[in-house]
Protein backbone atom coordinates (compact mmCIF):
# COMPACT_ATOMS: atom_id res chain seq x y z
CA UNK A 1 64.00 61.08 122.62
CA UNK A 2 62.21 63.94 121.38
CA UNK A 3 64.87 65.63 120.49
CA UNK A 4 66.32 62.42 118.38
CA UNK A 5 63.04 62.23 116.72
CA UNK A 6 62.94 65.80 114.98
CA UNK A 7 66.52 65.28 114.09
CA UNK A 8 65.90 62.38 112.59
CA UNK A 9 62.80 63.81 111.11
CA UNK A 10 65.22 66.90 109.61
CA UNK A 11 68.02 64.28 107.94
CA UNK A 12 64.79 62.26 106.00
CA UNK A 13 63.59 65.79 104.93
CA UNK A 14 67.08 66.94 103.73
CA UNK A 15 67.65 62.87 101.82
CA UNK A 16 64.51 63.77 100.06
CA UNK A 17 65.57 67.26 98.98
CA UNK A 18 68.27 66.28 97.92
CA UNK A 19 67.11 62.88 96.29
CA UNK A 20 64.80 65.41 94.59
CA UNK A 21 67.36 68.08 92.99
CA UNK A 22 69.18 65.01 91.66
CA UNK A 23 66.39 62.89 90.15
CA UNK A 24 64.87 66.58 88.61
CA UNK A 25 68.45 67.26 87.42
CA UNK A 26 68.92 63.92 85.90
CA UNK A 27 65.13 63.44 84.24
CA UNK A 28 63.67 66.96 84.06
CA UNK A 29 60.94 68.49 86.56
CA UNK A 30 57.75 67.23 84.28
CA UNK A 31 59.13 63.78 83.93
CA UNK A 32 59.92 63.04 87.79
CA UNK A 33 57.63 61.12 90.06
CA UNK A 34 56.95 61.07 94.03
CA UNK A 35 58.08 57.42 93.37
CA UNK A 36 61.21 57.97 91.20
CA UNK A 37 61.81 60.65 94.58
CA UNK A 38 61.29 58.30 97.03
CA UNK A 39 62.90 55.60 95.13
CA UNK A 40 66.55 57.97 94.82
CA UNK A 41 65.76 58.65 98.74
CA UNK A 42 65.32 55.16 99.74
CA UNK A 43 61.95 56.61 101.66
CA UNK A 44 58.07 55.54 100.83
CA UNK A 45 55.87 57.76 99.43
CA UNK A 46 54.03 57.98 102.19
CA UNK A 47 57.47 59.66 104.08
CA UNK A 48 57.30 62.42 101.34
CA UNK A 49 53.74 63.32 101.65
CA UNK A 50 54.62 63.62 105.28
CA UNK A 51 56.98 66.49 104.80
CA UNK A 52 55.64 68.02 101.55
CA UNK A 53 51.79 68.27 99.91
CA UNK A 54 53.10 67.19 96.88
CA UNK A 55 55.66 67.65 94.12
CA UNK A 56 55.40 71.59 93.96
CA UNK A 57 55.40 71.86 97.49
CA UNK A 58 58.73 69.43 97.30
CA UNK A 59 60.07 71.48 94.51
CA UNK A 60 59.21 74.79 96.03
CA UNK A 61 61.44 73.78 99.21
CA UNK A 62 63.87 72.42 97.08
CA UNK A 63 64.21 76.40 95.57
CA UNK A 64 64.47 77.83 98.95
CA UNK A 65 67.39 76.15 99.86
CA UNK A 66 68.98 78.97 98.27
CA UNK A 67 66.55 81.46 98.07
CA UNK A 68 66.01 81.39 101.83
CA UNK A 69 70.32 82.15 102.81
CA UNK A 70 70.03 85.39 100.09
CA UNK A 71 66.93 86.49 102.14
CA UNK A 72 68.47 86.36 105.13
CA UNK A 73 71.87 87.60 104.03
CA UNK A 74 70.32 90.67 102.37
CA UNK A 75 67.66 92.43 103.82
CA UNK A 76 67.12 95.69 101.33
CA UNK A 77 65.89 97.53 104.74
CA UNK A 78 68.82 96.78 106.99
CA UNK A 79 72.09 97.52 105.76
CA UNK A 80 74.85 97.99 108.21
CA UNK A 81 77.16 100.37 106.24
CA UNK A 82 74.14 102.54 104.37
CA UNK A 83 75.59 102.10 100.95
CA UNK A 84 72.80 100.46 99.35
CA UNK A 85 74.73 100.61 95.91
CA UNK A 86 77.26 98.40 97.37
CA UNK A 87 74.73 96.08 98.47
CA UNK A 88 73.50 95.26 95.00
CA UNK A 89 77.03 94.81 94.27
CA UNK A 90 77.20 92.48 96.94
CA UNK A 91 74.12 90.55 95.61
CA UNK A 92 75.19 90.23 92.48
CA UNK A 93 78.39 88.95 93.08
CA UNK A 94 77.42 86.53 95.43
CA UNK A 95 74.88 85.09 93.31
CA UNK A 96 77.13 84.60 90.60
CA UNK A 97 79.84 83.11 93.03
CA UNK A 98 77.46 80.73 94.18
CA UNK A 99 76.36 79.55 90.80
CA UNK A 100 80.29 79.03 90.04
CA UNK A 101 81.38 77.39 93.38
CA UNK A 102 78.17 76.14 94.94
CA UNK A 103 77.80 72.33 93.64
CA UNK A 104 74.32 72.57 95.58
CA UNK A 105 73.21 76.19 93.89
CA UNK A 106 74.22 74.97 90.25
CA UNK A 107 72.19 72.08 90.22
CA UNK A 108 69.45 74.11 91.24
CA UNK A 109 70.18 77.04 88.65
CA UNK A 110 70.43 73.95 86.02
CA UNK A 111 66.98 72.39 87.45
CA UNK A 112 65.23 76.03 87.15
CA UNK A 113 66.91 77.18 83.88
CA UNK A 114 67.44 73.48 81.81
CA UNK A 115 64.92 71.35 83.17
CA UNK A 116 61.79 72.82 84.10
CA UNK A 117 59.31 71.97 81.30
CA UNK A 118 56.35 74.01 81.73
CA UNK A 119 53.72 72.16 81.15
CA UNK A 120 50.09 71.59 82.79
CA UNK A 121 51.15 69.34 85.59
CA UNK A 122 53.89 71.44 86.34
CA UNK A 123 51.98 74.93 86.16
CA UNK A 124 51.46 74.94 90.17
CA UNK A 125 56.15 75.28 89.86
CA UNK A 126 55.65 78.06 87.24
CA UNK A 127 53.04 80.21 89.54
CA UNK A 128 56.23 79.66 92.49
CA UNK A 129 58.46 80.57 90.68
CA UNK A 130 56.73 83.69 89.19
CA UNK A 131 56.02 84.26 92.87
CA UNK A 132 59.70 83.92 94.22
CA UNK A 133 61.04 86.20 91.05
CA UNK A 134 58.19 88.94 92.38
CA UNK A 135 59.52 88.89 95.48
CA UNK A 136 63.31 89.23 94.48
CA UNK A 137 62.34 92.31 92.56
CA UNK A 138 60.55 93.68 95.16
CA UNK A 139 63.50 93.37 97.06
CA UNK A 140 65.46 95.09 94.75
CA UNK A 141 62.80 97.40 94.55
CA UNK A 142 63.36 98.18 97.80
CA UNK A 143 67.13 98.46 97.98
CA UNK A 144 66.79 100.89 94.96
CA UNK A 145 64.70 102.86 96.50
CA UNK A 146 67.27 103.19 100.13
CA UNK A 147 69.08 104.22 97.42
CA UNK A 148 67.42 107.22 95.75
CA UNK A 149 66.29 108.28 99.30
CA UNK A 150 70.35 108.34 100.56
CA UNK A 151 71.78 110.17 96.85
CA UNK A 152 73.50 107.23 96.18
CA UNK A 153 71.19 106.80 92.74
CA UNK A 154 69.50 109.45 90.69
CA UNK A 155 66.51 110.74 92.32
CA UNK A 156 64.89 110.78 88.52
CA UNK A 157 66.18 106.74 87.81
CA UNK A 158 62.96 105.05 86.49
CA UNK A 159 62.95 102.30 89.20
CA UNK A 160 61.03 99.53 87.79
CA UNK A 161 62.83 99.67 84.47
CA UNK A 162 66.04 99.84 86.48
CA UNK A 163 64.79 96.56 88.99
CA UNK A 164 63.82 94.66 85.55
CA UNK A 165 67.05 95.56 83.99
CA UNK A 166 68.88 94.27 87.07
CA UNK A 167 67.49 91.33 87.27
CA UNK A 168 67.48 90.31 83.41
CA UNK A 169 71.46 91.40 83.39
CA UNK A 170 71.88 88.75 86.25
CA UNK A 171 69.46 85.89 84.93
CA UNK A 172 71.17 86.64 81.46
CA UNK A 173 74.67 86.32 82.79
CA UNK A 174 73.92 82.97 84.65
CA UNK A 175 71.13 81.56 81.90
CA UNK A 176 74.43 81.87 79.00
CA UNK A 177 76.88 80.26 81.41
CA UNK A 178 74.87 77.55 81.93
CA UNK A 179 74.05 76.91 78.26
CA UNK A 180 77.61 76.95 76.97
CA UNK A 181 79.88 77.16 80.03
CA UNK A 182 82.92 76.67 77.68
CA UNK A 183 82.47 80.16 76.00
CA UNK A 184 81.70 81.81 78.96
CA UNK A 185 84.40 84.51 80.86
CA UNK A 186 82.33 84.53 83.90
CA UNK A 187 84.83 83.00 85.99
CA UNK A 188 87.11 85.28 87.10
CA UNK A 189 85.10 88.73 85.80
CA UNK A 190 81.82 88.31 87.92
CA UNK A 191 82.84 91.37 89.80
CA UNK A 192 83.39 93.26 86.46
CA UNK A 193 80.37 92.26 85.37
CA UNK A 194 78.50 93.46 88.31
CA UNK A 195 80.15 96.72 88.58
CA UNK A 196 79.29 97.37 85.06
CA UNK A 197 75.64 96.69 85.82
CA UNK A 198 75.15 98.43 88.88
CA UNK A 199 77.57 101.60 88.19
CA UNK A 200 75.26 102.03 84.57
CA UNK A 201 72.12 102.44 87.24
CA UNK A 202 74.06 105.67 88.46
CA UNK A 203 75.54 107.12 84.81
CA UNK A 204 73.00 105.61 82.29
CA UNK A 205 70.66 108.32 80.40
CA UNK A 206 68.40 105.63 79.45
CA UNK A 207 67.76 104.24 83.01
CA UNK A 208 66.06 107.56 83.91
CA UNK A 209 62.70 108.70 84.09
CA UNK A 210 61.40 109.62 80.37
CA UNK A 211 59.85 113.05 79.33
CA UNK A 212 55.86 112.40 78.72
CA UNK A 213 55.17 111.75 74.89
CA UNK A 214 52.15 113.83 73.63
């Protein structure tokens, strides 16, 4: 009985979630109720507030339901072949797959790049979402780092120029196919695309460490 209660506990969580990607998708994050939630999930308000504080909270799951498999996929500190430049390959190409092939991760990247109107009553998102980007880059950070440490990378690459430059190539590459998927080569070059990014950490000048200015 116990066991039937958590599980059906879990499948009202998961109707909500995804109630809640589709009703943020379809009306945009500022504009979306608890009720319009609950409403799409066939649930009362009160079912929501018993999973979730409120509608950042919601939303903030809602984000980890991809955040939390690319956590647990790639751990910068534990990387079973050592080559820490193929692991942001890795990274990078899965993320991009994802956002092609992923129905699930699309609607997400659509939610967090289309719909999200920042506004006072959603400021509480904006601070998790600043939050989650710190700790991607910090993970890159990291991975980087294995990096320089093992020869793989220049020991004089400036690393926090090289994590932001990482992580705009990627949000840049997925932020234009979203807004005009029709011009877009992604599919079908996400691994050039990658390679390009991740090889120019290794042979770019500009991605090292400058000379002090006087």
């Amino acid at each position: 009985m116990v066991r039937r209660t958590k599980e059906e506990a879990q499948e009202t969580r998961n109707r909500i979630l995804d109630a809640a990607e589709n009703v943020f998708h379809e009306q945009g994050v500022a504009r979306t109720s608890l009720s319009d939630i609950a409403h799409a999930a066939t649930v009362t308000r009160g079912a929501i507030y018993w999973h979730f504080r409120n509608k950042a909270d919601l939303f903030a799951a809602m984000c980890d339901r991809i955040k939390m498999p690319m956590d647990a996929m790639f751990d910068p500190d534990r990387v079973e072949d050592g080559d820490y430049v193929a692991q942001l390959r890795r990274i990078g190409e899965y993320l991009l797959q994802q956002m092609l092939d992923n129905p699930q991760w699309r609607k997400i990247f659509e939610i967090l790049f289309h719909k999200c109107e920042f506004v006072e009553d959603t400021e509480p998102m904006l601070t998790r979402l600043q939050q989650s980007c710190r700790e991607s880059m910090t993970r890159t950070e990291r991975t980087i780092r294995n990096a320089i440490e093992r020869g793989q990378l220049p020991a004089d690459l400036d690393v926090p120029v090289a994590v932001a430059y990482y992580h705009a190539t990627l949000s840049g590459i997925i932020g234009d196919h979203l807004f005009y998927p029709d011009c877009s080569v992604l599919r079908g070059n996400g691994a050039r695309f990658v390679a390009t990014l991740v090889d120019s950490l290794a042979t770019s000048q500009a991605l090292r460490r400058q000379p002090a200015t006087a």
